[in-house]
Protein backbone atom coordinates (compact mmCIF):
# COMPACT_ATOMS: atom_id res chain seq x y z
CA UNK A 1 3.22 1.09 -19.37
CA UNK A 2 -0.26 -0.40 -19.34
CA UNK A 3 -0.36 -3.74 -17.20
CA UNK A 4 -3.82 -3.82 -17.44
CA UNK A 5 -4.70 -3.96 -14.24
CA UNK A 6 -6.65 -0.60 -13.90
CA UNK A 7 -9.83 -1.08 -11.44
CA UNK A 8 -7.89 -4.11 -9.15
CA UNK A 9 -7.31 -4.26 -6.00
CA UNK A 10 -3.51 -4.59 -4.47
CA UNK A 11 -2.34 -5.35 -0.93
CA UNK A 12 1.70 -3.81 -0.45
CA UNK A 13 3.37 -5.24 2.50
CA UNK A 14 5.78 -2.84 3.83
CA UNK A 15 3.88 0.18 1.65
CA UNK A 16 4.96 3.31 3.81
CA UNK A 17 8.73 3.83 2.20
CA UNK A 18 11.26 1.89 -0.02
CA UNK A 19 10.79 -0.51 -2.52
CA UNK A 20 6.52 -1.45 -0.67
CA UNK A 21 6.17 2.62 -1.41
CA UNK A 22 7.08 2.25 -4.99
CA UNK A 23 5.27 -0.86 -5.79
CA UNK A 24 2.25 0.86 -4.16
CA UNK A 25 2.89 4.19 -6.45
CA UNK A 26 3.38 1.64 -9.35
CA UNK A 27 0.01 0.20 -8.59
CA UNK A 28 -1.95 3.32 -8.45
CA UNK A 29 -0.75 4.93 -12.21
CA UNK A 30 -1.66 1.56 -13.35
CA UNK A 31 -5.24 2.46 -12.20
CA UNK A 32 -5.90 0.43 -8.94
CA UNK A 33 -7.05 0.74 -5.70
CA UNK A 34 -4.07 0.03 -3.52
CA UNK A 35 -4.02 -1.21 0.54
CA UNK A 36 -0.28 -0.49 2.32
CA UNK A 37 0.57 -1.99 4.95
CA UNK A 38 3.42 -0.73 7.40
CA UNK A 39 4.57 -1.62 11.47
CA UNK A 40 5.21 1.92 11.88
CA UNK A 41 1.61 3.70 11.83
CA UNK A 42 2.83 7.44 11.85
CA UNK A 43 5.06 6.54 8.86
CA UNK A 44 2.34 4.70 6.87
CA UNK A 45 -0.52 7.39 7.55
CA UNK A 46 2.46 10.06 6.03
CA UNK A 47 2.77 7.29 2.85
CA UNK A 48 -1.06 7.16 2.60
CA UNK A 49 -1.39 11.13 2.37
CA UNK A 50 1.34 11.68 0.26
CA UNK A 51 0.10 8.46 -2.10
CA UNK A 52 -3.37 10.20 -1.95
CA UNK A 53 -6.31 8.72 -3.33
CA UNK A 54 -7.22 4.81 -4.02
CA UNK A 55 -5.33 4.04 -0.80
CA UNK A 56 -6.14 1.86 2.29
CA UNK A 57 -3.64 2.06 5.18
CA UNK A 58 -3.45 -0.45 7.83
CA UNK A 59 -0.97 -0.96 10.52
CA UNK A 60 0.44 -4.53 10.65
CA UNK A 61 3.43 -6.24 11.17
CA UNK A 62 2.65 -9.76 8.52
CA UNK A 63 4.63 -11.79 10.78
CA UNK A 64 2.17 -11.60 13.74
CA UNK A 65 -0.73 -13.99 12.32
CA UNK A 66 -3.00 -11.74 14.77
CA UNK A 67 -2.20 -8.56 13.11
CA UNK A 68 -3.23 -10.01 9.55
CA UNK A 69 -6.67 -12.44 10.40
């Protein structure tokens, strides 16, 4: 499926397993450059390797307004 979105940039809450993970793998066969976010960092630096290239990890939990300025 072409969404045309190849060469954007996408921020995935909750990116390091489930339904975030998908979206995220979604994202990058589309063609963009993809930032996860997770709480858990050892689990979202394992869903950044395995999602490989095009991806920015950052540990935050969205609901702390300090973890997302």
């Amino acid at each position: 499926m072409d969404l045309g979105l190849q060469g954007r940039v996408a921020a995935v809450t909750g990116g390091s397993r489930g339904v975030g993970y998908a979206i995220a793998q979604a994202l990058l066969a589309e063609g963009c450059r993809v930032a996860i976010c997770a709480r858990d960092k050892a689990r979202l630096d394992a869903a950044a390797q395995s999602l490989g290239h095009d991806v920015f990890a950052q540990p935050a939990d969205v609901s702390k307004p300090g973890d997302v300025e």
